[in-house]
Protein backbone atom coordinates (compact mmCIF):
# COMPACT_ATOMS: atom_id res chain seq x y z
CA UNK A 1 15.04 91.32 90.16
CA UNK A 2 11.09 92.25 90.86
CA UNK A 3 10.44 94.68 93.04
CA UNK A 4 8.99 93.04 95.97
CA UNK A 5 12.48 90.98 95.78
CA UNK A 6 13.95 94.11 96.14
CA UNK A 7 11.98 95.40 98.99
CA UNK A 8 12.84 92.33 100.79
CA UNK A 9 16.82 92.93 100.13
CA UNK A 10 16.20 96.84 101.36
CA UNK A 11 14.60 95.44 103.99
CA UNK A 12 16.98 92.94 105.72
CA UNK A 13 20.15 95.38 104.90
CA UNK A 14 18.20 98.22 107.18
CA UNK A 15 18.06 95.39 109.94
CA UNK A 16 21.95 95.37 109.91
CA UNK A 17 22.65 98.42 109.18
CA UNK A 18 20.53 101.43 108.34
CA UNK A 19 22.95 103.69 106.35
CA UNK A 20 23.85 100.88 104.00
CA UNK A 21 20.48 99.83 103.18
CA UNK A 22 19.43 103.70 102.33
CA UNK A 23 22.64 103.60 100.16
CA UNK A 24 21.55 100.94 98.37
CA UNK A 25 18.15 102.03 97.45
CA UNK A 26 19.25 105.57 96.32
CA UNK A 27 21.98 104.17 94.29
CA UNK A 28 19.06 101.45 92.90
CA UNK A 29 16.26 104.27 92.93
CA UNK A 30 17.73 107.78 92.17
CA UNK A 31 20.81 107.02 90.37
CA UNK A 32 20.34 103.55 87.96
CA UNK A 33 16.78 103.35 87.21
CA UNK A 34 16.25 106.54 85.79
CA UNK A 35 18.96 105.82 83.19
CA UNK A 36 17.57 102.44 82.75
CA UNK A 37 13.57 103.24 82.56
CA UNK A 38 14.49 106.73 80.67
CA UNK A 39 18.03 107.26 79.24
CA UNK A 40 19.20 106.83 75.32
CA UNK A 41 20.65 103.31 74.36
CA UNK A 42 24.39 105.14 74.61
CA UNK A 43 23.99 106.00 78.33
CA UNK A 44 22.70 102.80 79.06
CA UNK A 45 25.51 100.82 77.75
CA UNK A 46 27.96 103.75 79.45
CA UNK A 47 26.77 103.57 83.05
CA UNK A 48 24.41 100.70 83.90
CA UNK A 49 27.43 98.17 83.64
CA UNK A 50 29.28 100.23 85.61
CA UNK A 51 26.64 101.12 88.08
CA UNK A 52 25.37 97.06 88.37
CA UNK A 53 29.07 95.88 88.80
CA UNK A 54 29.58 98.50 91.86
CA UNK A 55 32.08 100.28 89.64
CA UNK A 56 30.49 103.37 90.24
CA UNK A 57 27.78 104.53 92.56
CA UNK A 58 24.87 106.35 91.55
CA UNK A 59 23.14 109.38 92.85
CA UNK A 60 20.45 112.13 92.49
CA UNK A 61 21.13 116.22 92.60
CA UNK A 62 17.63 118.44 92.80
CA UNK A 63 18.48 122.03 92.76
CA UNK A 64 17.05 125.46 91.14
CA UNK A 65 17.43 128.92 91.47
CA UNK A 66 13.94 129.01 92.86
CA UNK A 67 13.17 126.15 94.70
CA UNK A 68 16.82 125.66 96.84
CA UNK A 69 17.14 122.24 98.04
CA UNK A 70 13.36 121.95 98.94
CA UNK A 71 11.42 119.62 96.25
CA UNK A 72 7.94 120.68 97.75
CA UNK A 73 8.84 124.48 97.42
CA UNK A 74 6.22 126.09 95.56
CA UNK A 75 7.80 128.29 92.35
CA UNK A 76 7.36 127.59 88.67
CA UNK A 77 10.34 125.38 86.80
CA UNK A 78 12.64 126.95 84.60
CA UNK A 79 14.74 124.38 83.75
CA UNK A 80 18.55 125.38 83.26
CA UNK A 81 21.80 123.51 83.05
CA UNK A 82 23.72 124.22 86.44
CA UNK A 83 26.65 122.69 87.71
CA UNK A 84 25.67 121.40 91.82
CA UNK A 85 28.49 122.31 93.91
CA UNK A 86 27.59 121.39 97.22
């Protein structure tokens, strides 16, 4: 699907029903398109099947020791594997 298609389908869910339509786009936009623009071969066969057939439904965790839960905070990256609990 092109984008502008997909606008259009974000677009006419929000007119029924908001909360679906912004579940839709973060499942499309923050949890399957990263893995399909940027993930290996073996995580794309793992999850986008899953994720396209509504097996599964994808999501997006931003957290850091420095920043919190605030993506405009201003403090350096130090990237670290961390397990989001909340």
């Amino acid at each position: 699907m092109d984008y502008l298609s997909y606008i259009m389908v974000i677009h006419e869910l929000a007119k029924v029903d908001a909360s679906h339509a912004i579940t839709v786009s973060a499942h499309t936009t923050l949890g399957t398109s990263p893995i399909v623009d940027f993930g290996t071969a073996e995580q794309k066969q793992r999850y986008v099947p899953l994720l396209a057939a509504g097996k599964v439904l994808g999501g997006f965790g931003l957290t850091s020791p420095a920043r919190g839960r605030t993506p405009g905070a201003r403090a350096p990256w130090r990237w670290s594997k961390a397990t989001i609990t909340s």
